[in-house]
N, C-alpha and C. Protein backbone atom coordinates (compact mmCIF):
# COMPACT_ATOMS: atom_id res chain seq x y z
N UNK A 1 -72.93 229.61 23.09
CA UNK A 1 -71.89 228.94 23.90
C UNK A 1 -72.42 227.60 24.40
N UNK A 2 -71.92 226.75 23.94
CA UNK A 2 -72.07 225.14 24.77
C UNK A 2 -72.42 225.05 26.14
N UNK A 3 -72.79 224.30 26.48
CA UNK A 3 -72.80 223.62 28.00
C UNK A 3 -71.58 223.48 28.89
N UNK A 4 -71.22 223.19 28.30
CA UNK A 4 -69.33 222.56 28.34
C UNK A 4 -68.45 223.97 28.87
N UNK A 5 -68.94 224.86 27.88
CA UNK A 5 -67.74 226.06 27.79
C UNK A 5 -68.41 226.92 28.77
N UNK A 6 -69.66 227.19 29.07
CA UNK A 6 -70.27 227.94 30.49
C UNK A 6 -69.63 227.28 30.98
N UNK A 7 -70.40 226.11 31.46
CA UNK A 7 -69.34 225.28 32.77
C UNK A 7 -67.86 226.19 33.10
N UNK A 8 -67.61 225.38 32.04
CA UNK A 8 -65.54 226.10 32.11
C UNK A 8 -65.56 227.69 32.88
N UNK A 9 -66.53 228.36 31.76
CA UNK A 9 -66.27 229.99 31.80
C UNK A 9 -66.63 230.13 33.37
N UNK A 10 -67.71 229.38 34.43
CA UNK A 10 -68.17 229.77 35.24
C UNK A 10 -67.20 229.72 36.39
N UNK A 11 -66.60 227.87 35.89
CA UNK A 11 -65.27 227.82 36.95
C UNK A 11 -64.30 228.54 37.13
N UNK A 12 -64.05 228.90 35.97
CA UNK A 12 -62.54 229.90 36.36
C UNK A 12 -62.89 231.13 36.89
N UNK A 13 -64.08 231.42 36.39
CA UNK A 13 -64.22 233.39 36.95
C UNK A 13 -64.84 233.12 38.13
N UNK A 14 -65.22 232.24 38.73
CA UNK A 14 -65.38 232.04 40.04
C UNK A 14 -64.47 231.55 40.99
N UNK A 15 -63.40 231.15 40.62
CA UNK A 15 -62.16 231.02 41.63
C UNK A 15 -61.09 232.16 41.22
N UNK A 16 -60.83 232.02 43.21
CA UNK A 16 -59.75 233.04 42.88
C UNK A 16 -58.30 232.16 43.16
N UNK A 17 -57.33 232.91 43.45
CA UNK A 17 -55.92 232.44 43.88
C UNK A 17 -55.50 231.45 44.67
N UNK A 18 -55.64 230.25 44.97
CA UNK A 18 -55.63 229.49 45.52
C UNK A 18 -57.30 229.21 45.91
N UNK A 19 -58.19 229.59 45.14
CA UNK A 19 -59.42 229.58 45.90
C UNK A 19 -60.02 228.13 45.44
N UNK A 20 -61.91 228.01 45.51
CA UNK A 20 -62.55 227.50 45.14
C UNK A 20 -63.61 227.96 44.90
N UNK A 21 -64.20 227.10 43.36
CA UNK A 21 -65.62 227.44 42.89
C UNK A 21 -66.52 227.40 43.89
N UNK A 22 -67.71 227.83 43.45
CA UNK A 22 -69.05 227.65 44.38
C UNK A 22 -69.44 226.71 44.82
N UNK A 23 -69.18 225.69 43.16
CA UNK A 23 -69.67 224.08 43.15
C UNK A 23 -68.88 223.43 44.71
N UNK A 24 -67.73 223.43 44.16
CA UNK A 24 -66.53 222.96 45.17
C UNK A 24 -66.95 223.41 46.93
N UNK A 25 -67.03 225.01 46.46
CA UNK A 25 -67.14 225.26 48.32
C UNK A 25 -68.87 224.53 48.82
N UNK A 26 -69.95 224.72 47.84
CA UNK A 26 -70.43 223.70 48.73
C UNK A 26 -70.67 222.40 49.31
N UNK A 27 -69.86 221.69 48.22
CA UNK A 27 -69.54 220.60 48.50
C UNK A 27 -68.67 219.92 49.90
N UNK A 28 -68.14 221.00 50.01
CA UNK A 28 -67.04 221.19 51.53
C UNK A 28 -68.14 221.33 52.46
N UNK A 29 -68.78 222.52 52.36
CA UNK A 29 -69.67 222.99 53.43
C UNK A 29 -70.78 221.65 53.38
N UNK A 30 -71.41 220.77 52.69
CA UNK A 30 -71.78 219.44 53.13
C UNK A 30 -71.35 218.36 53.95
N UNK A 31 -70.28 218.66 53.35
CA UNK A 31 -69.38 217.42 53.90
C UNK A 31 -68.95 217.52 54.93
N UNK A 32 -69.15 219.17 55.91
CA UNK A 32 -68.91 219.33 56.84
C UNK A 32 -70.15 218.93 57.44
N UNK A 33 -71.07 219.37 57.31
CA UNK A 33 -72.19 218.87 58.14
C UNK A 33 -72.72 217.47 57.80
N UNK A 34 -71.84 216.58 57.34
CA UNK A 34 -72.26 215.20 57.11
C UNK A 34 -71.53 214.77 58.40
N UNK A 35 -70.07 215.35 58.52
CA UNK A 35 -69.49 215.18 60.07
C UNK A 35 -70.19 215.52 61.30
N UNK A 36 -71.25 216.43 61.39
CA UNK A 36 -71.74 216.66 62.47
C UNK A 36 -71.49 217.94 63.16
N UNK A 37 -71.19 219.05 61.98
CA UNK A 37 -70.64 220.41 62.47
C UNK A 37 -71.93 221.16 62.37
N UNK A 38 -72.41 222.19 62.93
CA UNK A 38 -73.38 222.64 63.11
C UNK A 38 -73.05 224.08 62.05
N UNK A 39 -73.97 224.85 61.77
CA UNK A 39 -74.17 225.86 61.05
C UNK A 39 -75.04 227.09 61.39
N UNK A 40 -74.43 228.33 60.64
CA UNK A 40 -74.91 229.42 61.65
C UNK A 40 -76.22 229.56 60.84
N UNK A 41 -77.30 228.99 60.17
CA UNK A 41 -78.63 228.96 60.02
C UNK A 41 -79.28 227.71 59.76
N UNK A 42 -80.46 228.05 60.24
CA UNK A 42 -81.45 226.52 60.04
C UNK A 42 -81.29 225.90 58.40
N UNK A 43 -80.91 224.66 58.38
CA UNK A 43 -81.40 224.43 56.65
C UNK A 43 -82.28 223.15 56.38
N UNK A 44 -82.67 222.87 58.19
CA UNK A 44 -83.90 221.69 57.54
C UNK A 44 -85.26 222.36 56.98
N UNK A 45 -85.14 221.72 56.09
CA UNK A 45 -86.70 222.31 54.86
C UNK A 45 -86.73 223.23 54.68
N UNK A 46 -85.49 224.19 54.21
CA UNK A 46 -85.11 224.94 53.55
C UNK A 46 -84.69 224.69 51.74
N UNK A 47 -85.34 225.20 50.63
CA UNK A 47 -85.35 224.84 49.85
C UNK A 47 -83.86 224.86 48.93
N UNK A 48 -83.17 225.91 49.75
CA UNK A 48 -81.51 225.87 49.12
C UNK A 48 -80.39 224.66 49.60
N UNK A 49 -81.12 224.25 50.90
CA UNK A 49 -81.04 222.69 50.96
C UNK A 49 -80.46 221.70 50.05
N UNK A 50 -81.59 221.60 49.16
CA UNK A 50 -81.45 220.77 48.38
C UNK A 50 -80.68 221.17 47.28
N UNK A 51 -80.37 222.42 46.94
CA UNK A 51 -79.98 222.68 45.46
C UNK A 51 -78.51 222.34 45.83
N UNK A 52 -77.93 223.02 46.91
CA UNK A 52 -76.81 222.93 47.59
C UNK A 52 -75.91 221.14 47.45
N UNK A 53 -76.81 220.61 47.46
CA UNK A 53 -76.68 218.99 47.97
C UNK A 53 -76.76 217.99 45.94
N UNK A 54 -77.16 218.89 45.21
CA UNK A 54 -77.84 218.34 44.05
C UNK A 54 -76.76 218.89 43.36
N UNK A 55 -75.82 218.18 42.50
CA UNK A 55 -74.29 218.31 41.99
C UNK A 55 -74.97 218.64 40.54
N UNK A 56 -75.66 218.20 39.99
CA UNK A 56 -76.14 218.36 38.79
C UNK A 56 -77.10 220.18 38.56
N UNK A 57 -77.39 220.35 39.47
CA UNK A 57 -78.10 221.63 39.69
C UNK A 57 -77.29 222.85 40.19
N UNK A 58 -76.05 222.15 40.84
CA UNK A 58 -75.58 223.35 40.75
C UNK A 58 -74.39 223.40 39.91
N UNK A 59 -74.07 222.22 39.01
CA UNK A 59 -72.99 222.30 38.14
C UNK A 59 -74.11 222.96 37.03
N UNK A 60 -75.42 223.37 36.84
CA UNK A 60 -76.09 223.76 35.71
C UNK A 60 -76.31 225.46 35.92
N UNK A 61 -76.50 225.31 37.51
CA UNK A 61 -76.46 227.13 38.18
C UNK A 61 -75.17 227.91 37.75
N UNK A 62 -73.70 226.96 37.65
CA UNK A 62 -72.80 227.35 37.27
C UNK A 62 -72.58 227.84 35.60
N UNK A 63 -73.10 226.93 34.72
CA UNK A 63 -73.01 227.47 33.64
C UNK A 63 -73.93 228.55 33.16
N UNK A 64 -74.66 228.60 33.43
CA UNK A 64 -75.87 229.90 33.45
C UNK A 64 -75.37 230.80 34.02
N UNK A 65 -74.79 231.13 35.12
CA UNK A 65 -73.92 232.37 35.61
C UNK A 65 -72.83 232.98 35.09
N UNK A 66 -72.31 232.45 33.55
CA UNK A 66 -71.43 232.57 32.84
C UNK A 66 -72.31 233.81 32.38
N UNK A 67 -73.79 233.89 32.14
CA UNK A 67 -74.27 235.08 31.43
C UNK A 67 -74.27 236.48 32.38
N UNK A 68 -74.29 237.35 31.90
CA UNK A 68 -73.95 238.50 32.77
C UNK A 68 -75.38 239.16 33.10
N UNK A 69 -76.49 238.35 33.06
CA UNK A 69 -77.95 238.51 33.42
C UNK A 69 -78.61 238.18 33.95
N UNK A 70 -79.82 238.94 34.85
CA UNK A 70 -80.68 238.00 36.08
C UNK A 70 -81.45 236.90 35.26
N UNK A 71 -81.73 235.94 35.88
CA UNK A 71 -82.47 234.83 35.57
C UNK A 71 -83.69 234.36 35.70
N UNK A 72 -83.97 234.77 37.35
CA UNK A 72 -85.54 235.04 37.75
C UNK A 72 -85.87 236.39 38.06
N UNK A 73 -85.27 237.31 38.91
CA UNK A 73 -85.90 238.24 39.61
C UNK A 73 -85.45 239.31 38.71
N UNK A 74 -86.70 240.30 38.93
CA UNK A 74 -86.93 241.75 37.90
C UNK A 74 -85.39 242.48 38.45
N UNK A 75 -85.65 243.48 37.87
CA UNK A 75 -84.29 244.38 38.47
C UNK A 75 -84.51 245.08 40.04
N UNK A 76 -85.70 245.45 40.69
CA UNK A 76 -86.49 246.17 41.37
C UNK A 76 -86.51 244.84 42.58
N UNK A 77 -86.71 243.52 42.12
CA UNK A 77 -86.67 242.59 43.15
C UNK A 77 -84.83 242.06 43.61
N UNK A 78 -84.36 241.98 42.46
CA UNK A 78 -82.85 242.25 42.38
C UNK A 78 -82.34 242.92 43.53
N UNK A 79 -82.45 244.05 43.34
CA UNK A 79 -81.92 245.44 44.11
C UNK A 79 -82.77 245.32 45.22
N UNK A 80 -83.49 244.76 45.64
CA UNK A 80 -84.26 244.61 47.43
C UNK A 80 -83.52 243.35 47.87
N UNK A 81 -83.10 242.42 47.04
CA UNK A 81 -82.06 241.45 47.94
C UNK A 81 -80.85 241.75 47.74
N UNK A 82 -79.96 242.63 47.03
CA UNK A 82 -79.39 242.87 47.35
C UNK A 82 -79.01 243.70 48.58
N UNK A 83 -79.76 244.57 48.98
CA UNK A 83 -79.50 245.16 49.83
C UNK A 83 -80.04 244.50 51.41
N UNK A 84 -80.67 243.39 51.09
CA UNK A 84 -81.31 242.60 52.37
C UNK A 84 -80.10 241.63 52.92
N UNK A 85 -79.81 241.25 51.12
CA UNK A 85 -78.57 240.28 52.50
C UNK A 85 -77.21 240.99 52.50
N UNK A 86 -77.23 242.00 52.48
CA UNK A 86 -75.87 242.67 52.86
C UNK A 86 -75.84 242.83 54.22
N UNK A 87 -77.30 243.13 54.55
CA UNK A 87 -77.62 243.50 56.08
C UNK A 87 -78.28 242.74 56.85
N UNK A 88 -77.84 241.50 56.38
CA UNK A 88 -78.41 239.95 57.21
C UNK A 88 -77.42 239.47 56.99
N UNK A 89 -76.22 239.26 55.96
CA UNK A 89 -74.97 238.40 56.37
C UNK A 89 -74.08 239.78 55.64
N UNK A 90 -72.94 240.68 56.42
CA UNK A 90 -72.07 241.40 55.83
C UNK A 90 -71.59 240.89 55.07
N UNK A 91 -70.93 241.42 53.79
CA UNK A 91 -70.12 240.73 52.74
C UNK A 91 -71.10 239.42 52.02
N UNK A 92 -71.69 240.08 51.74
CA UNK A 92 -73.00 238.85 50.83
C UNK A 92 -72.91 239.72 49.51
N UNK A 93 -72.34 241.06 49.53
CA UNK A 93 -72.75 241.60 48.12
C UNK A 93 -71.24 241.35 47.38
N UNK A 94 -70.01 241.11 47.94
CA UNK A 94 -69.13 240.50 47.45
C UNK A 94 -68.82 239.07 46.88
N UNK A 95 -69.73 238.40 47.34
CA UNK A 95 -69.97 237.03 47.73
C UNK A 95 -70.73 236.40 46.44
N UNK A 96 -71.30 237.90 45.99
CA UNK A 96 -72.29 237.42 44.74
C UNK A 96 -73.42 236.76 45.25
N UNK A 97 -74.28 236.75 46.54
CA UNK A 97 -74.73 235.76 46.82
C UNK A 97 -76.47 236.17 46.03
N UNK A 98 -76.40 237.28 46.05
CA UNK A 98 -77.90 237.95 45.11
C UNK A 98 -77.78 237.15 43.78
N UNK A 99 -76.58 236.93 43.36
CA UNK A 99 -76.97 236.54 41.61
C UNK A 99 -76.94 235.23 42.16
N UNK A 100 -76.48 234.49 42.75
CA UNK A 100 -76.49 232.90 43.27
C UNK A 100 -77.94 232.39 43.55
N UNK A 101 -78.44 233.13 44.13
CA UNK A 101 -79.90 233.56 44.52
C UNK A 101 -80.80 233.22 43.70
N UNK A 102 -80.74 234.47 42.74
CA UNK A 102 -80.88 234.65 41.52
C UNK A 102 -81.31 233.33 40.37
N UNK A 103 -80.22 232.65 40.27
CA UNK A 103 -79.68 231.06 39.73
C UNK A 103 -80.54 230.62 39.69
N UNK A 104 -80.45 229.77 41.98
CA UNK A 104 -81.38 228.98 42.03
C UNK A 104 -82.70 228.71 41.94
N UNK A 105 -82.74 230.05 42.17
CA UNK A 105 -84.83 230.54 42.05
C UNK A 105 -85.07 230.21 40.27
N UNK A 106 -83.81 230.72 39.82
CA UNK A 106 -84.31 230.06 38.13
C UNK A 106 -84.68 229.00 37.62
N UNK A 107 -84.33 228.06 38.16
CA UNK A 107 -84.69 226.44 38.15
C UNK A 107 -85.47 225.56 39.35
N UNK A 108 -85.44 226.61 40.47
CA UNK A 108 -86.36 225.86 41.34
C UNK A 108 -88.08 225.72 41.28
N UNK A 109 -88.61 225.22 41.99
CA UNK A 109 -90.23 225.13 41.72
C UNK A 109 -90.83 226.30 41.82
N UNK A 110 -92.04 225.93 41.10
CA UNK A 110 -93.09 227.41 41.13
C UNK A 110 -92.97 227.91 42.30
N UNK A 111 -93.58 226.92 43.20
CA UNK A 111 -94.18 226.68 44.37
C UNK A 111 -92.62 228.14 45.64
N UNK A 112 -91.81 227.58 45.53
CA UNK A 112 -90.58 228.21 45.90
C UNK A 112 -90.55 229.64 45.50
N UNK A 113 -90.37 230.21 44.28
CA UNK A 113 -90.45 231.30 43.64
C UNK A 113 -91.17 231.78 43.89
N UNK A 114 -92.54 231.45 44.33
CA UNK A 114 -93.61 232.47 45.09
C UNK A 114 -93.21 232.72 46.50
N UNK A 115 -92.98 232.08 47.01
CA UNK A 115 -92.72 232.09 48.21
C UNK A 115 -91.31 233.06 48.59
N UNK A 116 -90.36 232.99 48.10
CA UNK A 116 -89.26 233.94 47.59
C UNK A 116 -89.98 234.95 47.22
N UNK A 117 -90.54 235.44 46.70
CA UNK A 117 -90.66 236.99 46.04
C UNK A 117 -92.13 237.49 47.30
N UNK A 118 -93.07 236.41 47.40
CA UNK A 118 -93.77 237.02 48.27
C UNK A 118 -92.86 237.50 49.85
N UNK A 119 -92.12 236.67 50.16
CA UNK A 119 -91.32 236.95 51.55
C UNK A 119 -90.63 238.54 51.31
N UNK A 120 -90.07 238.24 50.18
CA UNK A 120 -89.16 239.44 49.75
C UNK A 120 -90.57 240.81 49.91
N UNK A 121 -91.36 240.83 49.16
CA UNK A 121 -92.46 241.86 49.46
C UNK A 121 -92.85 242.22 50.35
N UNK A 122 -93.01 240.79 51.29
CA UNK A 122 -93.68 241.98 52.52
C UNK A 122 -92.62 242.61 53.29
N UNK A 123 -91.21 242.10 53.15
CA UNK A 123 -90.11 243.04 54.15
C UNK A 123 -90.46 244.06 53.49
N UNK A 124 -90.45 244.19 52.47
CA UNK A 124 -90.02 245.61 51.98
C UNK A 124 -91.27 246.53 51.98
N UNK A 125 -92.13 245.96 51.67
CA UNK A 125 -93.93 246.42 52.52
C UNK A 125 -93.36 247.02 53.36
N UNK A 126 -93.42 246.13 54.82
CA UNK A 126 -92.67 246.67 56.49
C UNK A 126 -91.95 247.96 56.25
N UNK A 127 -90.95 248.08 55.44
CA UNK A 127 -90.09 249.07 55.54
C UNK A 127 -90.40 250.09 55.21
N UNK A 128 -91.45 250.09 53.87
CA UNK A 128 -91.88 251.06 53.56
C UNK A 128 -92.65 251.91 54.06
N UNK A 129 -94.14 250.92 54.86
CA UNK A 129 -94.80 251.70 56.01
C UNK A 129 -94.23 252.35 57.35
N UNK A 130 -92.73 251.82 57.82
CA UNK A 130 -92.31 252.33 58.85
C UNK A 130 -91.27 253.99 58.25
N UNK A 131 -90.72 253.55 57.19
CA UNK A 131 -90.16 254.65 57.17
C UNK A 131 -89.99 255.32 55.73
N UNK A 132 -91.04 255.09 54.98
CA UNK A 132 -91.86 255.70 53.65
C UNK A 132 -90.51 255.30 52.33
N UNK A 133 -89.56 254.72 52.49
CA UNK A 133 -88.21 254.35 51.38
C UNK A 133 -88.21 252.69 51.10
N UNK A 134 -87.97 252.59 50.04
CA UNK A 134 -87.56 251.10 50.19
C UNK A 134 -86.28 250.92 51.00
N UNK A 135 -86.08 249.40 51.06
CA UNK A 135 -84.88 248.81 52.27
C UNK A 135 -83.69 249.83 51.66
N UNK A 136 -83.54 249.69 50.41
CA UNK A 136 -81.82 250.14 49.84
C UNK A 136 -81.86 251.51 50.57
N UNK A 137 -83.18 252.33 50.36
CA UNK A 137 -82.90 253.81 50.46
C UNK A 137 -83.13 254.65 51.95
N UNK A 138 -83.21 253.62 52.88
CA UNK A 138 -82.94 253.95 54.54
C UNK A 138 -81.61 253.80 55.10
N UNK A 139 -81.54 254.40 56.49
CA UNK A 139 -80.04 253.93 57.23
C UNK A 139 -79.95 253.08 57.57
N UNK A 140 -78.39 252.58 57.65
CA UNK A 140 -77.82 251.17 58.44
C UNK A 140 -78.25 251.33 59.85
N UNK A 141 -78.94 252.27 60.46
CA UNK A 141 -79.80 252.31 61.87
C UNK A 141 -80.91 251.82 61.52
N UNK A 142 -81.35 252.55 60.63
CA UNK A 142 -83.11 251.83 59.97
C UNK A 142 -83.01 250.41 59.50
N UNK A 143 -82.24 250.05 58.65
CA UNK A 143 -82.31 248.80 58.23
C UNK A 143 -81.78 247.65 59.58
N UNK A 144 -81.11 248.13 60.57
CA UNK A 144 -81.38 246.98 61.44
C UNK A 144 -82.09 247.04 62.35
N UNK A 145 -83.00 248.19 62.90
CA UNK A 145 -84.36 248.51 63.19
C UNK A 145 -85.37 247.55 63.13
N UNK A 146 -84.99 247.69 61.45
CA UNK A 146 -86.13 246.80 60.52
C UNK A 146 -86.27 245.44 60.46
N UNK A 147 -84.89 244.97 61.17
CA UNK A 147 -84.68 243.79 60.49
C UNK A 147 -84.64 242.70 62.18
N UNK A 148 -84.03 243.88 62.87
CA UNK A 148 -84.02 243.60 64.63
C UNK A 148 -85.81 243.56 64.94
N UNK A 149 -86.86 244.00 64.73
CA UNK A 149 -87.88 243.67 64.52
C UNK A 149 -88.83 242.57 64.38
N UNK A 150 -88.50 242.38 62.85
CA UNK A 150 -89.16 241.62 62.45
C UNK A 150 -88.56 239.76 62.60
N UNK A 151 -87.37 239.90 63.11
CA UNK A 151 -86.13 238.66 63.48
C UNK A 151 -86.47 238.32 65.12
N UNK A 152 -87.68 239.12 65.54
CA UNK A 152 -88.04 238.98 67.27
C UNK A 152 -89.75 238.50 67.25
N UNK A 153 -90.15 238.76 65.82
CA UNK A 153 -91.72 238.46 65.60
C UNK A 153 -91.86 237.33 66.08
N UNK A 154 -93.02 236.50 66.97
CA UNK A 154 -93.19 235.42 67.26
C UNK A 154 -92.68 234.37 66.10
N UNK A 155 -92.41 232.82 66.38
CA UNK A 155 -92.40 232.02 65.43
C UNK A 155 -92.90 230.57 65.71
N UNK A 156 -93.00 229.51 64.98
CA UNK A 156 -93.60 228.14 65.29
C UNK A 156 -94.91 227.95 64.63
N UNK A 157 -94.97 226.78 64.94
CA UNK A 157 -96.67 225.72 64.36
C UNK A 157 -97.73 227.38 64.62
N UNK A 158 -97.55 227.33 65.77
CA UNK A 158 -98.78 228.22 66.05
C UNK A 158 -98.98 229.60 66.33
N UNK A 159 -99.40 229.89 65.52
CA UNK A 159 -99.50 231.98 65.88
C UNK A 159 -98.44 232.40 65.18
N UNK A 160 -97.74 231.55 64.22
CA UNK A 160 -96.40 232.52 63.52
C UNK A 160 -96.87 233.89 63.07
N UNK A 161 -95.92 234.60 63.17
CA UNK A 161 -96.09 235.74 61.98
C UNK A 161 -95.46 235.88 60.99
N UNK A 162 -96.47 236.04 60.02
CA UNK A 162 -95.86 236.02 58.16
C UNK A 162 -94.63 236.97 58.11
N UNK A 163 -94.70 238.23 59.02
CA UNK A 163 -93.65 238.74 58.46
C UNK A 163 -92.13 237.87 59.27
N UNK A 164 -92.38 237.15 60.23
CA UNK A 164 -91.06 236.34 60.37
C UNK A 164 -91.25 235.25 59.81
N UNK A 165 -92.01 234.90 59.38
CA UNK A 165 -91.61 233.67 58.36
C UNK A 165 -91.30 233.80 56.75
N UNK A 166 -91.68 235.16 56.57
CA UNK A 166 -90.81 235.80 55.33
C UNK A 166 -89.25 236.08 56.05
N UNK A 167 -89.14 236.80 57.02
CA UNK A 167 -87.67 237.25 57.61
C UNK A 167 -86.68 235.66 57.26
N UNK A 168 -87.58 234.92 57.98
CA UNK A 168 -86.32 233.41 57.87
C UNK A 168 -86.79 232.98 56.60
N UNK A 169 -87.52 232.98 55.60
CA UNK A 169 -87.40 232.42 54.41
C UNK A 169 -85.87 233.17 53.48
N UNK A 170 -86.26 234.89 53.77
CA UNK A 170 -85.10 235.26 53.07
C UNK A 170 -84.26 235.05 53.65
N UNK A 171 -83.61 234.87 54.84
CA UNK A 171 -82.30 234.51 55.65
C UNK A 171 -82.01 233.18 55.49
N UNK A 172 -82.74 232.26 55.32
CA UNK A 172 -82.38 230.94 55.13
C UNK A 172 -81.24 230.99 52.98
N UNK A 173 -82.01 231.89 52.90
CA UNK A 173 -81.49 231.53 50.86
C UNK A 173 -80.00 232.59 51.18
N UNK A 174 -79.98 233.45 51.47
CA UNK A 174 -79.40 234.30 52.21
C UNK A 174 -78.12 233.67 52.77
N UNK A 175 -78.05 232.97 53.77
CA UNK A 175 -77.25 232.41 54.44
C UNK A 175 -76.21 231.27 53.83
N UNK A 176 -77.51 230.69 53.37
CA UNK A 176 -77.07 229.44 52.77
C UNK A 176 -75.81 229.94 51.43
N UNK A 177 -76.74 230.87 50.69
CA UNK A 177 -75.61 231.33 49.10
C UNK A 177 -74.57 231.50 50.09
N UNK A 178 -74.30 232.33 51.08
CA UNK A 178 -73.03 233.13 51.42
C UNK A 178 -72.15 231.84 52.47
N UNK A 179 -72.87 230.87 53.08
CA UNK A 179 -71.96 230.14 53.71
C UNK A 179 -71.45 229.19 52.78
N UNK A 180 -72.21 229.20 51.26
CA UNK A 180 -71.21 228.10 50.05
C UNK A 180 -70.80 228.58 49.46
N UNK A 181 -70.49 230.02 49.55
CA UNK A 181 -69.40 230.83 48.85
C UNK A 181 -67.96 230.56 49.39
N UNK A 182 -66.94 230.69 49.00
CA UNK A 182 -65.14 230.72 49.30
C UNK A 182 -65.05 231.64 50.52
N UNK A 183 -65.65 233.33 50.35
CA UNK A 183 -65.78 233.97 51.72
C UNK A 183 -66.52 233.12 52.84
N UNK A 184 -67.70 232.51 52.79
CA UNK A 184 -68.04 232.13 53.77
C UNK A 184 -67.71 230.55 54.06
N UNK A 185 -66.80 230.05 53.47
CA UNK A 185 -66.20 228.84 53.87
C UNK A 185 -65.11 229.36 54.81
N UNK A 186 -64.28 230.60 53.93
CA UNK A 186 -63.42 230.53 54.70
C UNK A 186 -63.53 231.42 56.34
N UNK A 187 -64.85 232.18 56.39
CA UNK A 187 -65.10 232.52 57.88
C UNK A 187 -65.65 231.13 58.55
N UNK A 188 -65.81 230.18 58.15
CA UNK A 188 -66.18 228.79 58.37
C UNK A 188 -64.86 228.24 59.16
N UNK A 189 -64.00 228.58 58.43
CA UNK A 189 -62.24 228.02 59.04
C UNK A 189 -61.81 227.35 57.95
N UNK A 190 -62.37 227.09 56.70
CA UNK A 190 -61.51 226.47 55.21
C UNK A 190 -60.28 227.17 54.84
N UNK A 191 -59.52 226.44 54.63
CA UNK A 191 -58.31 227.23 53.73
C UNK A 191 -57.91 225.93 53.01
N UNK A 192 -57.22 226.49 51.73
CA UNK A 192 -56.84 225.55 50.88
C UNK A 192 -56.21 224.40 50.79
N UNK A 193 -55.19 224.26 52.13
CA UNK A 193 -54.26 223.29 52.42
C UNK A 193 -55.61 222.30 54.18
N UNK A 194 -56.31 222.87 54.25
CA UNK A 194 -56.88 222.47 55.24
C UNK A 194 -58.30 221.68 55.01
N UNK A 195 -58.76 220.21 55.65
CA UNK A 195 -59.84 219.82 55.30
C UNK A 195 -60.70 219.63 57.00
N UNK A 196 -61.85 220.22 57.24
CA UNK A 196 -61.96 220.30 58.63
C UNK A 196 -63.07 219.69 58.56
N UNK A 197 -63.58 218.47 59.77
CA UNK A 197 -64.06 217.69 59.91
C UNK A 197 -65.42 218.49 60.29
N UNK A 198 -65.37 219.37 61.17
CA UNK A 198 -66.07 220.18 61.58
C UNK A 198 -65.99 221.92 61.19
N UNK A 199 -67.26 222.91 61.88
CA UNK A 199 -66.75 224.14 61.82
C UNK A 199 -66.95 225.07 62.66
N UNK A 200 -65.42 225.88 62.63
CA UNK A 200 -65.76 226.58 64.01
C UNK A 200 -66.65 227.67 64.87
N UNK A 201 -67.63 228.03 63.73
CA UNK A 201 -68.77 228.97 63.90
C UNK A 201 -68.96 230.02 63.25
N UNK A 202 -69.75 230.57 63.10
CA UNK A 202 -70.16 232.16 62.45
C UNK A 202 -69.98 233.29 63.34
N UNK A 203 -69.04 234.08 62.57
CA UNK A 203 -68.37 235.03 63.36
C UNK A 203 -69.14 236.45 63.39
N UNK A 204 -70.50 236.27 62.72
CA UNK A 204 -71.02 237.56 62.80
C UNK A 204 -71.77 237.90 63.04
N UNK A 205 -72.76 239.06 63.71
CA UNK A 205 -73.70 239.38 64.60
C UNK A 205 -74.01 238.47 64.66
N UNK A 206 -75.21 238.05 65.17
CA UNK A 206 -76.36 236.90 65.76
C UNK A 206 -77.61 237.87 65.63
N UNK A 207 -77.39 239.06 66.16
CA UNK A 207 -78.47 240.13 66.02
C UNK A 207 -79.87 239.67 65.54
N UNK A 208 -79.91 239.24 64.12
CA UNK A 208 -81.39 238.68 63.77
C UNK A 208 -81.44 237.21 63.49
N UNK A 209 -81.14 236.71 64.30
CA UNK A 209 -81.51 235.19 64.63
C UNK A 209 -82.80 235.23 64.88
């Protein structure tokens, strides 16, 4: 299949009924914070940052998602973010935001991809020593236990702890896929007939901020 015809294939099966592509919604969600609207996670020097902002990278994330296959992560690393950002942003597994994920880690730097899969390891390390299962295979009590935890670990220049600076590495890729998704534009306040200068906030827990 061409370049051309992914493209195509990616746009259409990614919009719905009056909706918008990925490309499209993050382009909105920029342009909102070029106005000066604030956002419900950090994204300075955050590496989805940039992919987000880079039209060529993610019109290329788009045609590659036409394939019905992971790109970077094993199946085993797959299935630990999936189940991480379901329970760091609800509705992230509708959102597709694991295979979005997925994408960008495929074309982003080495340097990134380690850092992604090491963050991803040690949560799931954590989880395992506290309650002997990986993340998928504990309760929605355990997993925000786990996650209420490690989202309270000290942070900053000095004395961070790795396991919260893995917590906000995965919440930052996390956040970001699901607030440039169509669902999370439109908990943003987007709708199709509407262009908003600003946005009116994130409507869901705060819990692991």
């Amino acid at each position: 299949m061409s370049d051309e015809k992914e493209l195509r294939g990616m746009e259409e099966g990614s919009r719905t009924r009056c909706g918008i592509s990925r490309r499209e919604a993050a382009q909105r969600l920029l342009a909102g914070i070029g106005a000066g609207a604030a956002l419900p996670w950090e994204v300075a020097g955050h590496p989805i940052w940039k992919h987000l902002g880079d039209v060529a990278l993610m019109e290329r994330a788009e045609g590659i998602a036409a394939e019905a296959k992971l790109h970077f992560l094993n199946a085993d690393q797959f299935e630990s973010l999936v189940s991480f950002a379901e329970a760091i942003v609800p509705g992230s597994g509708k959102a597709k935001v694991a295979e979005f994920i997925d994408l960008l880690l495929s074309v982003d730097k080495e340097k990134h991809q380690k850092e992604f899969v090491s963050s991803l390891s040690a949560l799931e390390g954590e989880g395992t020593n506290k309650y002997g299962k990986k993340f998928a295979g504990i309760s929605p009590d355990q997993q925000n236990e786990l996650l209420t935890y490690v989202s309270t670990l000290q942070k900053g220049r000095q004395n961070s702890s790795p396991l919260r600076e893995a917590f906000d590495n995965v919440k930052g890729w996390v956040s970001g896929g699901y607030y440039s998704s169509e669902m999370g534009m439109r908990e943003l306040g987007w709708t199709p007939d509407r262009v908003f200068a600003e946005f009116p906030g994130c409507t869901h827990d705060a819990r692991h901020d």
